[in-house]
PDB file of N, CA and C in Angstrom:
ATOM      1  N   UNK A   1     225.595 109.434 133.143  1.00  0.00           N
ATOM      2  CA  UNK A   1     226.714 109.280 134.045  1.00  0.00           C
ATOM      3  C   UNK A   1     226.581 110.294 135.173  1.00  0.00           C
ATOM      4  N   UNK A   2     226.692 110.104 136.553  1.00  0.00           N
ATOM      5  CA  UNK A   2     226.192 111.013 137.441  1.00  0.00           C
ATOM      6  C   UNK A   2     227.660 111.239 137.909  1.00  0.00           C
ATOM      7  N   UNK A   3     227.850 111.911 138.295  1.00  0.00           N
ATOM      8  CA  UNK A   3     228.709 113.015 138.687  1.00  0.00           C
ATOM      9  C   UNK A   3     228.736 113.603 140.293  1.00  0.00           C
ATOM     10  N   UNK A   4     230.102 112.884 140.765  1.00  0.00           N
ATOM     11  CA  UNK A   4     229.946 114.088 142.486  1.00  0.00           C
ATOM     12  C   UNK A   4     229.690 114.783 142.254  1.00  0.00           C
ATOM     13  N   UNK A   5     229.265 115.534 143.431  1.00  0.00           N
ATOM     14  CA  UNK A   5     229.341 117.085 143.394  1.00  0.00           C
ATOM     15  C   UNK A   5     230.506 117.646 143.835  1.00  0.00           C
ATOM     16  N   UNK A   6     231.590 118.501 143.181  1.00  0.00           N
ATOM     17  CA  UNK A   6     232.492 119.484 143.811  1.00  0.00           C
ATOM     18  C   UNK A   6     232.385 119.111 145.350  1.00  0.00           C
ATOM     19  N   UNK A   7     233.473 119.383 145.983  1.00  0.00           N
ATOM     20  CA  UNK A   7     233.721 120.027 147.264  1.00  0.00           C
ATOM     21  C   UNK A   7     234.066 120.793 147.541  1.00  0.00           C
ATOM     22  N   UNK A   8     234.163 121.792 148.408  1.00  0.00           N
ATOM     23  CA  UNK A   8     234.858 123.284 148.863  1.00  0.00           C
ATOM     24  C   UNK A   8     236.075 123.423 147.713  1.00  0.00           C
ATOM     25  N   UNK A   9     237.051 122.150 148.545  1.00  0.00           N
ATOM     26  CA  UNK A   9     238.459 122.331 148.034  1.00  0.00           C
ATOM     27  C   UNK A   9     238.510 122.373 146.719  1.00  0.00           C
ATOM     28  N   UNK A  10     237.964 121.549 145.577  1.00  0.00           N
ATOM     29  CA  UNK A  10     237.994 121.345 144.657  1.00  0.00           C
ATOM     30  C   UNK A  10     237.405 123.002 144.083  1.00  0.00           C
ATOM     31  N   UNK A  11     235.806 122.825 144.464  1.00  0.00           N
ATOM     32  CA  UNK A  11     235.578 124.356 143.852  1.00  0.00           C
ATOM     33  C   UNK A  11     236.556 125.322 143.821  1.00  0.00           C
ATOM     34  N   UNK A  12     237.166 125.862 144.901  1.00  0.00           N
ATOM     35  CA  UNK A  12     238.631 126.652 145.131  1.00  0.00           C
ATOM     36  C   UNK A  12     239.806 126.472 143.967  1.00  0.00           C
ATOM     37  N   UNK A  13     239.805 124.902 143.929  1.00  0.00           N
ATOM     38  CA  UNK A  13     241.054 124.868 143.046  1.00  0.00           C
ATOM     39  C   UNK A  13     241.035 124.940 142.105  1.00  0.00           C
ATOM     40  N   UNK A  14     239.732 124.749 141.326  1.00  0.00           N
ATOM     41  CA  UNK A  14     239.301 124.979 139.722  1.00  0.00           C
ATOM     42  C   UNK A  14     238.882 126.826 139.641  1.00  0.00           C
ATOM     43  N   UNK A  15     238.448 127.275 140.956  1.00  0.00           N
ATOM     44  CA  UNK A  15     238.486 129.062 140.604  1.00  0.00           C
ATOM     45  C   UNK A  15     239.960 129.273 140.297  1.00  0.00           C
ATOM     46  N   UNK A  16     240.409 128.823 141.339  1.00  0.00           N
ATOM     47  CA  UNK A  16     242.439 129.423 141.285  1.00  0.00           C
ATOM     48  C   UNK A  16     242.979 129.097 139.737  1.00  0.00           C
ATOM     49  N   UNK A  17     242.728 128.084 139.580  1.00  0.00           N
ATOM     50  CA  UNK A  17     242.977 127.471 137.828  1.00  0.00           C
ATOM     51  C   UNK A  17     242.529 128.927 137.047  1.00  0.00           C
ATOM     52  N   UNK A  18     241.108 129.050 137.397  1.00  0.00           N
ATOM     53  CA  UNK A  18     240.703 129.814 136.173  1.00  0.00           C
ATOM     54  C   UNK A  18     241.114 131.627 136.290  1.00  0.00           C
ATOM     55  N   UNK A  19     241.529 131.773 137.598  1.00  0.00           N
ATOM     56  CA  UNK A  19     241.739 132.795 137.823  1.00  0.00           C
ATOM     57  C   UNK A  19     243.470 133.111 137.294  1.00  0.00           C
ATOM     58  N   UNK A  20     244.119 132.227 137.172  1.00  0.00           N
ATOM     59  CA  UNK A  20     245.639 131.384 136.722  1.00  0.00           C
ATOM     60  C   UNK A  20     245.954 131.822 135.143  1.00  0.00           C
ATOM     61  N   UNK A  21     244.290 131.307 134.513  1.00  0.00           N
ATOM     62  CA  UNK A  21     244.398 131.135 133.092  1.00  0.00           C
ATOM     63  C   UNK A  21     244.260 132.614 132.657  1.00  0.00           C
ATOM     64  N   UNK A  22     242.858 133.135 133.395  1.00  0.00           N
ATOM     65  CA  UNK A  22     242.384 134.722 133.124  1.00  0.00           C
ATOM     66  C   UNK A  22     243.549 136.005 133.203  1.00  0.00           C
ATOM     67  N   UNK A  23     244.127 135.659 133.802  1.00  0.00           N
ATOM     68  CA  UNK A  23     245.250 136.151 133.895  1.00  0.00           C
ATOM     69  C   UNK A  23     246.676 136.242 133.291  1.00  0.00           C
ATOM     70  N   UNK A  24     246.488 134.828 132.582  1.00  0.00           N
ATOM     71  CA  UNK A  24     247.840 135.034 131.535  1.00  0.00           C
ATOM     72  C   UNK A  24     247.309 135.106 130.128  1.00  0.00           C
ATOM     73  N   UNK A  25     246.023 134.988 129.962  1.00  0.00           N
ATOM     74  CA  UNK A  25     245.530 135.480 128.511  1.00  0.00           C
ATOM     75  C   UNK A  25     245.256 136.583 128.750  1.00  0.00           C
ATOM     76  N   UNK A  26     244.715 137.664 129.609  1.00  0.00           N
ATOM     77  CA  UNK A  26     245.190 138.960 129.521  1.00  0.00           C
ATOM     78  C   UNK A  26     246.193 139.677 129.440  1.00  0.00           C
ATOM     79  N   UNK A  27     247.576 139.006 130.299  1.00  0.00           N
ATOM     80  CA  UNK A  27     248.679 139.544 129.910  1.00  0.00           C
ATOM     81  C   UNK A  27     249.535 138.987 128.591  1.00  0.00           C
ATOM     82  N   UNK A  28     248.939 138.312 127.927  1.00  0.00           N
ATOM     83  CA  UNK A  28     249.483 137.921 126.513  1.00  0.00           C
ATOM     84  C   UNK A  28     249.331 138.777 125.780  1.00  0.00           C
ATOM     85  N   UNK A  29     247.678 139.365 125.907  1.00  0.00           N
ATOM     86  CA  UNK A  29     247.248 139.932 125.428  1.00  0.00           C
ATOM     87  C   UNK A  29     248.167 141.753 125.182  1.00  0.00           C
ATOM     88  N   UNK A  30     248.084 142.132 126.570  1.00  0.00           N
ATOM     89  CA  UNK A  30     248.556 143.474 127.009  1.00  0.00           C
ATOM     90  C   UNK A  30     249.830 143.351 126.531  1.00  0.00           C
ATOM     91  N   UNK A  31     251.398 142.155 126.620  1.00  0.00           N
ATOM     92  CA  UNK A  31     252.530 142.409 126.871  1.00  0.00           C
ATOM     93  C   UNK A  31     252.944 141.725 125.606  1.00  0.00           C
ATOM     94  N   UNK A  32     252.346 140.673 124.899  1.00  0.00           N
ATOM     95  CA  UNK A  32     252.760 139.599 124.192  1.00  0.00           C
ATOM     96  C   UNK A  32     253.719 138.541 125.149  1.00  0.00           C
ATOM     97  N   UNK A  33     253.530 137.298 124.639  1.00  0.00           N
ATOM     98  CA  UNK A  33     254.026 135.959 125.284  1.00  0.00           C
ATOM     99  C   UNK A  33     255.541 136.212 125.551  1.00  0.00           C
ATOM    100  N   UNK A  34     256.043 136.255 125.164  1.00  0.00           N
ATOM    101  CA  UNK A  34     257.567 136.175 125.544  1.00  0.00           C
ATOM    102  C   UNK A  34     257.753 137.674 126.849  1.00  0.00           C
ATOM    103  N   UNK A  35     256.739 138.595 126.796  1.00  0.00           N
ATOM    104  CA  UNK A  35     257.295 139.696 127.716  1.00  0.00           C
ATOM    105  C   UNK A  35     256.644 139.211 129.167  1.00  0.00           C
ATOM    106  N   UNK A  36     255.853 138.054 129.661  1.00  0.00           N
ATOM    107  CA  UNK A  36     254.690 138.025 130.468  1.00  0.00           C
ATOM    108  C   UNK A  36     255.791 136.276 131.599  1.00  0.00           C
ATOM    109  N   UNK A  37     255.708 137.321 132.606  1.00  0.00           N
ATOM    110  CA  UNK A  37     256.343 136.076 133.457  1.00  0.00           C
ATOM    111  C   UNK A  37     255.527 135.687 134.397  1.00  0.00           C
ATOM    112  N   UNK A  38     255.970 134.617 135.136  1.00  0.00           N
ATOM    113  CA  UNK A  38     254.945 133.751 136.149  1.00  0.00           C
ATOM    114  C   UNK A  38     254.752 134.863 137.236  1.00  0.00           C
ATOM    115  N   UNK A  39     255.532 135.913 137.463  1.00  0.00           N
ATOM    116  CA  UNK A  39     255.241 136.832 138.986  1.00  0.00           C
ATOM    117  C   UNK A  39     254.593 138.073 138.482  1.00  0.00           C
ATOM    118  N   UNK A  40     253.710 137.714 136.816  1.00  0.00           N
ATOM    119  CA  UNK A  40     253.250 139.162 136.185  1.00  0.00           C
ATOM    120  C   UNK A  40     251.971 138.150 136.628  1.00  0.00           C
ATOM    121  N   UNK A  41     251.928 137.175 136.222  1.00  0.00           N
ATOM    122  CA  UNK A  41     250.726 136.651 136.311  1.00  0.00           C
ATOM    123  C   UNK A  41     250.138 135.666 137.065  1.00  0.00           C
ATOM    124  N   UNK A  42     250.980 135.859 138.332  1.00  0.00           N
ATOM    125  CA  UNK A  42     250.875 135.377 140.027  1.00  0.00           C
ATOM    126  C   UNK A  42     249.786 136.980 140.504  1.00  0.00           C
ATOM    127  N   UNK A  43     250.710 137.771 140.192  1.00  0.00           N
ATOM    128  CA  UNK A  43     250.459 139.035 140.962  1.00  0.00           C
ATOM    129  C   UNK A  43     248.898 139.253 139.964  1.00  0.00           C
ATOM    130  N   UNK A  44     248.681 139.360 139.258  1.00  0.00           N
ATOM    131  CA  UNK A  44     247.544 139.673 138.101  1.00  0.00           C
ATOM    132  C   UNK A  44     246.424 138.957 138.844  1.00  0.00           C
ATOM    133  N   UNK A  45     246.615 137.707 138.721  1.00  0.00           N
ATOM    134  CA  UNK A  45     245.747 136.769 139.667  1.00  0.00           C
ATOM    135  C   UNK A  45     245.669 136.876 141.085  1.00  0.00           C
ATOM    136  N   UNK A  46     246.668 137.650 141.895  1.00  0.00           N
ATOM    137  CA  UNK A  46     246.400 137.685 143.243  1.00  0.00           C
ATOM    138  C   UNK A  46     246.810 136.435 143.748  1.00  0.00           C
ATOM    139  N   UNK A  47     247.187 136.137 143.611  1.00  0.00           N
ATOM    140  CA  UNK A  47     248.239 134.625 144.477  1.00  0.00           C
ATOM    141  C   UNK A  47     249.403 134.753 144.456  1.00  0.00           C
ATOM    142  N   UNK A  48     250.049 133.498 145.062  1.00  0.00           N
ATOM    143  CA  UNK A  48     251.313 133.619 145.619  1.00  0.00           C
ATOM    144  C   UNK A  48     252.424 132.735 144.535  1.00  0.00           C
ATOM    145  N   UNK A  49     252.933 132.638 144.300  1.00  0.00           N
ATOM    146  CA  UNK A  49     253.940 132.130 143.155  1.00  0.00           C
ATOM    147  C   UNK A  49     253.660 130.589 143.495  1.00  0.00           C
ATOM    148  N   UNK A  50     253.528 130.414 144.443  1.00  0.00           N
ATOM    149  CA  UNK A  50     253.692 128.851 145.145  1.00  0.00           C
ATOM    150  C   UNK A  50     252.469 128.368 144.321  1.00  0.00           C
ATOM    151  N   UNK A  51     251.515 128.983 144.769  1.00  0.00           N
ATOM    152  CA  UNK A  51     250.454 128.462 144.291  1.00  0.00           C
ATOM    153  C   UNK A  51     250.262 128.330 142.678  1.00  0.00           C
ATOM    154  N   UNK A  52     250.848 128.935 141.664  1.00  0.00           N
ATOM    155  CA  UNK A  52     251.133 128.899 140.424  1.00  0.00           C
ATOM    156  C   UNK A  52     251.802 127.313 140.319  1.00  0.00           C
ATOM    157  N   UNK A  53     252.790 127.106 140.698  1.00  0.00           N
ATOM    158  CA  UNK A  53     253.284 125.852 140.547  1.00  0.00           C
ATOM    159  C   UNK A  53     252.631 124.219 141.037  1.00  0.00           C
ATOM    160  N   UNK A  54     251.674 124.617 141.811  1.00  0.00           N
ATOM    161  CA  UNK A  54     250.843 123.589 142.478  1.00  0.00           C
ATOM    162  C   UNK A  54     249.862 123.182 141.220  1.00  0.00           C
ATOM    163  N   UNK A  55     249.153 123.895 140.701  1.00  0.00           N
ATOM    164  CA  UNK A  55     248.811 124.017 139.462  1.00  0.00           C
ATOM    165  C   UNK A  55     249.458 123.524 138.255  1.00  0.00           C
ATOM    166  N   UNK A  56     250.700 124.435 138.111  1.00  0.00           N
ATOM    167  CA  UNK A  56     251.279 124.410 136.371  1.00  0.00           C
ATOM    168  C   UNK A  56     252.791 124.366 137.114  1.00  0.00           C
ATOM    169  N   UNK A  57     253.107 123.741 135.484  1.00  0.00           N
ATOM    170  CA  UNK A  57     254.777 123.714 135.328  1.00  0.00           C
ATOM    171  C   UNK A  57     255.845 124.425 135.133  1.00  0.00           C
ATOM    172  N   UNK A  58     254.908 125.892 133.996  1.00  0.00           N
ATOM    173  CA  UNK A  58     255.827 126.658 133.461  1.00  0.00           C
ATOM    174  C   UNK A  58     254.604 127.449 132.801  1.00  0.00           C
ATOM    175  N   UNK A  59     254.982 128.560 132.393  1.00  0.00           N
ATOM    176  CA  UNK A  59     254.533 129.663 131.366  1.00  0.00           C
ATOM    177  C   UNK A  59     253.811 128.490 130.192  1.00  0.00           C
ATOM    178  N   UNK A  60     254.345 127.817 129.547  1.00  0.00           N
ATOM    179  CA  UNK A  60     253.881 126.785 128.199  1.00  0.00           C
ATOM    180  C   UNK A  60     253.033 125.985 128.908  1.00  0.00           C
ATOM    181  N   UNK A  61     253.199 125.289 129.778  1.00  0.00           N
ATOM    182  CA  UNK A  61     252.019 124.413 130.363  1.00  0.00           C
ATOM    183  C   UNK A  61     250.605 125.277 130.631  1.00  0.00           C
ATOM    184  N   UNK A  62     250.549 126.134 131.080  1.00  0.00           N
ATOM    185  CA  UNK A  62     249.295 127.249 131.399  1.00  0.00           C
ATOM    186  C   UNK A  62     248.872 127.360 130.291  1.00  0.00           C
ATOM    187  N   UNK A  63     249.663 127.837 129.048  1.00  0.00           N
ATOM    188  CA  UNK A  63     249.784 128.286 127.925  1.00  0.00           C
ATOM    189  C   UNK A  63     248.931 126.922 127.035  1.00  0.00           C
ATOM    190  N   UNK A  64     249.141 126.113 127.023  1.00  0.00           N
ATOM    191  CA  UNK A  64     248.692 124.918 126.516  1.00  0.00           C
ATOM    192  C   UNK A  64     247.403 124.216 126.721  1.00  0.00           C
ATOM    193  N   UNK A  65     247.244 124.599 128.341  1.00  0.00           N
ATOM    194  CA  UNK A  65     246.132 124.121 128.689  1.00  0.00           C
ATOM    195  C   UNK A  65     245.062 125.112 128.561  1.00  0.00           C
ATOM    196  N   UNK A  66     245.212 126.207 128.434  1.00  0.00           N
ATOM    197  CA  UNK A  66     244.212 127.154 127.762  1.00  0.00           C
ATOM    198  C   UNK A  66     244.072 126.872 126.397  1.00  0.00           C
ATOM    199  N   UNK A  67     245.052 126.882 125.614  1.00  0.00           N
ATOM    200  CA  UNK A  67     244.267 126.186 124.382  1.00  0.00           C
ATOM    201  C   UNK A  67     243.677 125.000 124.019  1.00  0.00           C
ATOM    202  N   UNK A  68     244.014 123.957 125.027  1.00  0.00           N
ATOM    203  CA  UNK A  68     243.300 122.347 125.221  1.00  0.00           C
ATOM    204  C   UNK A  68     241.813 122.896 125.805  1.00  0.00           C
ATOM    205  N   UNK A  69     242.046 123.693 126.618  1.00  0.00           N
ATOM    206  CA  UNK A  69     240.616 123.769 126.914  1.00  0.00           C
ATOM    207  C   UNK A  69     239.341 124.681 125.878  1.00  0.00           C
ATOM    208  N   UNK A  70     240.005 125.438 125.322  1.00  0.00           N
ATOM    209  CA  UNK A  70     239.414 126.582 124.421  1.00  0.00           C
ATOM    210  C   UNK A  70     238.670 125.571 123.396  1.00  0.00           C
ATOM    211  N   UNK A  71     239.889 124.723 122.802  1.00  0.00           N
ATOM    212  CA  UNK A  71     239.533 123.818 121.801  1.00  0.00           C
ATOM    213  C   UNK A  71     238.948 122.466 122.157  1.00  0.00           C
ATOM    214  N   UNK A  72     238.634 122.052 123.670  1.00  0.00           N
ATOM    215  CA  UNK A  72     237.523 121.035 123.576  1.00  0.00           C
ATOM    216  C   UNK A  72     235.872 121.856 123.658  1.00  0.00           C
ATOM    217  N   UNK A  73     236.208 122.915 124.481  1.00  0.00           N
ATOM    218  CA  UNK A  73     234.575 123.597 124.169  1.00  0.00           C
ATOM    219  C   UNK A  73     234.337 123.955 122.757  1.00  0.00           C
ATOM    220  N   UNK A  74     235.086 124.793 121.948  1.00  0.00           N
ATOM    221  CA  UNK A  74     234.561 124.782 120.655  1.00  0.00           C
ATOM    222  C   UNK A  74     234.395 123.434 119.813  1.00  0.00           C
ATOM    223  N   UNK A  75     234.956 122.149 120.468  1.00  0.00           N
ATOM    224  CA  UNK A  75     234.456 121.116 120.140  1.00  0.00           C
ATOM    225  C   UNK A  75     232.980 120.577 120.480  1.00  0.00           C
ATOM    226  N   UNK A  76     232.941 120.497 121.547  1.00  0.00           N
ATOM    227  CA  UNK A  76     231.705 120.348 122.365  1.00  0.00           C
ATOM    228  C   UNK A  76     230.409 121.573 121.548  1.00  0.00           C
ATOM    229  N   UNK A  77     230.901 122.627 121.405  1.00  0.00           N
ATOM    230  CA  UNK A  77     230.092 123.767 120.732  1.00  0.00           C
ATOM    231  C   UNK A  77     229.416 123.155 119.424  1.00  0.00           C
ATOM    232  N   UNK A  78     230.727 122.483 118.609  1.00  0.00           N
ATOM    233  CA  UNK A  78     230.213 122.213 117.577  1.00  0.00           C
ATOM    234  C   UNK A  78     229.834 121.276 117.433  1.00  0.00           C
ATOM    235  N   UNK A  79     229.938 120.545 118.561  1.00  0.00           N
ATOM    236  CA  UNK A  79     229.116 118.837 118.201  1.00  0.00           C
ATOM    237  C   UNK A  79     227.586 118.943 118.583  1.00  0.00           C
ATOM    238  N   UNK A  80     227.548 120.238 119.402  1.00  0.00           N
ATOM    239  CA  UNK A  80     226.405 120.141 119.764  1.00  0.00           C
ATOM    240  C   UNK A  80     225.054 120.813 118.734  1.00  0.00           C
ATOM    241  N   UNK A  81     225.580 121.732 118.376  1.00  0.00           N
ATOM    242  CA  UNK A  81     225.047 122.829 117.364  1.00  0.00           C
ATOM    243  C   UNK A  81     224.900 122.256 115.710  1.00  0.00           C
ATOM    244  N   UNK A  82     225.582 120.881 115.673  1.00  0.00           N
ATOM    245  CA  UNK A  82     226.104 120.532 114.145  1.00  0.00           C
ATOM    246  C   UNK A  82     225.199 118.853 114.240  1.00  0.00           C
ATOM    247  N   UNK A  83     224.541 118.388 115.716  1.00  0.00           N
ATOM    248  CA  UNK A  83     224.101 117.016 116.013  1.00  0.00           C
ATOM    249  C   UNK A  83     223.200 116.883 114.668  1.00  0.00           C
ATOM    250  N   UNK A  84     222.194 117.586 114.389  1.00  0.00           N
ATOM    251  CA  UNK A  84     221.384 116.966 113.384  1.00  0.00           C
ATOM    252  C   UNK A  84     221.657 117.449 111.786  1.00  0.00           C
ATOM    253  N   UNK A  85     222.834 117.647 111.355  1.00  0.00           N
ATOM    254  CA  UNK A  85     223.600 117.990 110.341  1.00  0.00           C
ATOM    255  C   UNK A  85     224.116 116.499 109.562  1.00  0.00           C
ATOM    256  N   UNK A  86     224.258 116.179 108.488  1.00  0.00           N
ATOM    257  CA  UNK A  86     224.775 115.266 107.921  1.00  0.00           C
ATOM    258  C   UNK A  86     225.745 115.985 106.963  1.00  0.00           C
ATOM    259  N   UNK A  87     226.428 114.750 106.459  1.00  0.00           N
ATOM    260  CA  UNK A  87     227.719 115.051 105.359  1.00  0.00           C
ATOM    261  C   UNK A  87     226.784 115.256 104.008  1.00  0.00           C
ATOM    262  N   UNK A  88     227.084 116.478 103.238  1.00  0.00           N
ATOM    263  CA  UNK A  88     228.992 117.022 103.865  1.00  0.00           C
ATOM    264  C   UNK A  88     228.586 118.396 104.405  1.00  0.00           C
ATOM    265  N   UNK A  89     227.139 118.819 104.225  1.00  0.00           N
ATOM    266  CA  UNK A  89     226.993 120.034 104.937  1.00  0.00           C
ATOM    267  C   UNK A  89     227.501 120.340 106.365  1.00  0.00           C
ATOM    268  N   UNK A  90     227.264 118.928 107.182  1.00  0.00           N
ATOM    269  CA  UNK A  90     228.057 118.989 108.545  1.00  0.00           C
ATOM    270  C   UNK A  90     229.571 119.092 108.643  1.00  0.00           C
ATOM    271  N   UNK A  91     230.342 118.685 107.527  1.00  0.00           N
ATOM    272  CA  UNK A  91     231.658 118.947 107.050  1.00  0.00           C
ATOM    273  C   UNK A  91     231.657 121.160 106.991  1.00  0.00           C
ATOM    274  N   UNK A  92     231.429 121.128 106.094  1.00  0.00           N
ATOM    275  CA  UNK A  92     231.127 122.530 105.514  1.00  0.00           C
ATOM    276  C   UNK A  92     230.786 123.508 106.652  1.00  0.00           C
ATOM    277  N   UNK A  93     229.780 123.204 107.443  1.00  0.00           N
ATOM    278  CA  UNK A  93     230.002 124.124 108.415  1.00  0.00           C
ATOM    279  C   UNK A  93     229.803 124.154 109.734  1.00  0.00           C
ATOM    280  N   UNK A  94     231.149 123.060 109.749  1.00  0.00           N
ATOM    281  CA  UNK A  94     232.164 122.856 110.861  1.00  0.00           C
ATOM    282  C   UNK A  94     233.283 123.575 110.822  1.00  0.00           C
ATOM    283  N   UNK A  95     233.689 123.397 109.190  1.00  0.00           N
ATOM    284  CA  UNK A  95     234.702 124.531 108.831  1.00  0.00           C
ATOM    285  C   UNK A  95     234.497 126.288 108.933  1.00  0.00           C
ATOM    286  N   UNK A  96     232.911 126.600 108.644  1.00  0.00           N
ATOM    287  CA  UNK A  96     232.761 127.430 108.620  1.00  0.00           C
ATOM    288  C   UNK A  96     232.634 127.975 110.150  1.00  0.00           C
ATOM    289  N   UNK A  97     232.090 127.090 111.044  1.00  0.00           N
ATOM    290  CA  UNK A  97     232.320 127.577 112.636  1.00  0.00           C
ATOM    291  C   UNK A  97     233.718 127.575 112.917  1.00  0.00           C
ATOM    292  N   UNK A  98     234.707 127.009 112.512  1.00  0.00           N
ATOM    293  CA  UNK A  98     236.448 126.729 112.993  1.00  0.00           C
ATOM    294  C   UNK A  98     236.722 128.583 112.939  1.00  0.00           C
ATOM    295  N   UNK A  99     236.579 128.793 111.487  1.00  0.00           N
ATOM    296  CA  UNK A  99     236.973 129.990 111.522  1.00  0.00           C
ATOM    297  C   UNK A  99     236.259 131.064 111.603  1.00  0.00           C
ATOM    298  N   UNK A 100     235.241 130.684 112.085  1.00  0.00           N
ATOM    299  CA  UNK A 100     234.592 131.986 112.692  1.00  0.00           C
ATOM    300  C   UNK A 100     234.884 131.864 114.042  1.00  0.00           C
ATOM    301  N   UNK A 101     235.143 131.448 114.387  1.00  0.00           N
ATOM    302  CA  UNK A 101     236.091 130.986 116.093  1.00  0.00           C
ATOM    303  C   UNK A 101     237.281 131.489 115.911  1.00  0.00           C
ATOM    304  N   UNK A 102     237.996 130.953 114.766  1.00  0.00           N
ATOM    305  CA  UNK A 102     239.221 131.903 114.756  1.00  0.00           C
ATOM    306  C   UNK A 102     239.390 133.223 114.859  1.00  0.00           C
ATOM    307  N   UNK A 103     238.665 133.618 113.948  1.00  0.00           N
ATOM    308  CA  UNK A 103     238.709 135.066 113.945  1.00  0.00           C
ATOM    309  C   UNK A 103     238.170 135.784 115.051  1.00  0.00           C
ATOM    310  N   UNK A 104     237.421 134.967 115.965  1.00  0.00           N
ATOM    311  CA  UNK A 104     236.644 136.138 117.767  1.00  0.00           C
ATOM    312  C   UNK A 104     238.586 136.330 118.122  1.00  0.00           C
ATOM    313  N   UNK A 105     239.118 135.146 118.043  1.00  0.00           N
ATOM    314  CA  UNK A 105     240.320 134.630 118.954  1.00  0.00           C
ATOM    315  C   UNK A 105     241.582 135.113 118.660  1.00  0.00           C
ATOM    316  N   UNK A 106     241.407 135.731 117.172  1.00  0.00           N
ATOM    317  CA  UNK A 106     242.710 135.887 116.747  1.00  0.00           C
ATOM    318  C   UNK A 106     243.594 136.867 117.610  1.00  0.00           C
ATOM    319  N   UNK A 107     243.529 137.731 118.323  1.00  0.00           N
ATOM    320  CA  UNK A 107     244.518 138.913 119.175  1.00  0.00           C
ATOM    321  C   UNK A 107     244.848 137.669 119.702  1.00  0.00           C
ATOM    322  N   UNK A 108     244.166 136.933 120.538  1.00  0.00           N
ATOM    323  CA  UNK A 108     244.862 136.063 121.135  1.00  0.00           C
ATOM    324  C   UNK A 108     245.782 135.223 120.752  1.00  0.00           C
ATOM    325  N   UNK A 109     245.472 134.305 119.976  1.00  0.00           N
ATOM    326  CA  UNK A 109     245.939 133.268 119.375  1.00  0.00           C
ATOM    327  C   UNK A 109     247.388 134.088 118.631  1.00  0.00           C
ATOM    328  N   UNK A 110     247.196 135.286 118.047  1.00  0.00           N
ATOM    329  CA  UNK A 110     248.289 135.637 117.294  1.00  0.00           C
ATOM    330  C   UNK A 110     249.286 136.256 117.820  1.00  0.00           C
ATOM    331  N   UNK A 111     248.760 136.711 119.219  1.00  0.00           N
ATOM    332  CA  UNK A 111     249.874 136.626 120.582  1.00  0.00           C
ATOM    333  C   UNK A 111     250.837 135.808 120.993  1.00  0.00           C
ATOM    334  N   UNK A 112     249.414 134.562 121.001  1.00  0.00           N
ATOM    335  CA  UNK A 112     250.466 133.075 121.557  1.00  0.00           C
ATOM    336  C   UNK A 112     251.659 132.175 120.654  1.00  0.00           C
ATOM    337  N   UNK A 113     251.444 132.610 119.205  1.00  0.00           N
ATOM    338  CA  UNK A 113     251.676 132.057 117.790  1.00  0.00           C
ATOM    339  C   UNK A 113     252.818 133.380 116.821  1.00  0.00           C
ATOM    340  N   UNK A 114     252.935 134.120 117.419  1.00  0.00           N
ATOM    341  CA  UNK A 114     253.911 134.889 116.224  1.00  0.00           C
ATOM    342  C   UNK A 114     253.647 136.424 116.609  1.00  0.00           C
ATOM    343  N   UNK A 115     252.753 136.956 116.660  1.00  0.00           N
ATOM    344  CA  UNK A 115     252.643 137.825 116.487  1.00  0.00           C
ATOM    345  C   UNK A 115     252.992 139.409 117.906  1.00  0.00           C
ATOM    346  N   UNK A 116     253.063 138.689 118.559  1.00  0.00           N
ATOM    347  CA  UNK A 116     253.583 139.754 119.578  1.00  0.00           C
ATOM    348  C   UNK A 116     254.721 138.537 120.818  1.00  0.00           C
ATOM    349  N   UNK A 117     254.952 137.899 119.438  1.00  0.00           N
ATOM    350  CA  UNK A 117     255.957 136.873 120.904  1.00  0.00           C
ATOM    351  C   UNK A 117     256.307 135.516 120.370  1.00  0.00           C
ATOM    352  N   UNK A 118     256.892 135.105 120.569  1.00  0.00           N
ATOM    353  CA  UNK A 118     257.320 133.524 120.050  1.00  0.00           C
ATOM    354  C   UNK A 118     256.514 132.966 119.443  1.00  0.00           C
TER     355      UNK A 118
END
């Protein structure tokens, strides 16, 4: 399947995205989720509030789509790494990559989930 190539604008708007995301998983990190607002992590990122919303909806939408995205690459990771694996060993350690993923992730995840915030 061939693929445009990016354009300016687009390249721009997928940095701003990621610069969006980098920025509120660090301050999850630093403040926990419930202490971390859109003008902690406008300003973190260097943009303008406006531009946060052009993007995202809310704190949970950002929030969400970092973990949609986290969890299709460790999908992609493991489909790729697990291709010539059969059942049930390919079962077995798929599980065993899940949570060894968990555990790089956990400050994070236990930020976003209970542990320093809603």
């Amino acid at each position: 399947m061939d693929k445009h190539p990016e354009n300016r604008l687009e390249r721009r708007k997928k940095h701003t995205r990621s610069l969006l995301m980098q920025a509120t998983a660090e301050l999850i990190l630093e403040k926990g989720y419930d202490n971390v607002s859109i003008q902690n992590i406008t300003d973190r990122a260097d943009v303008g509030r406006g531009t946060f919303y052009i993007h995202f909806k809310d704190k949970e939408e950002i929030t969400w789509e970092m973990i949609r995205e986290h969890s299709e690459i460790v999908t992609r990771q493991m489909d790729e790494q697990l291709a010539d694996e059969v059942f049930p060993r390919k079962e077995y350690l798929s599980w065993v990559m899940f949570f060894e993923r968990s555990a790089a992730t956990r400050d994070f995840m236990q930020a976003i989930m209970g542990g320093k915030g809603s």
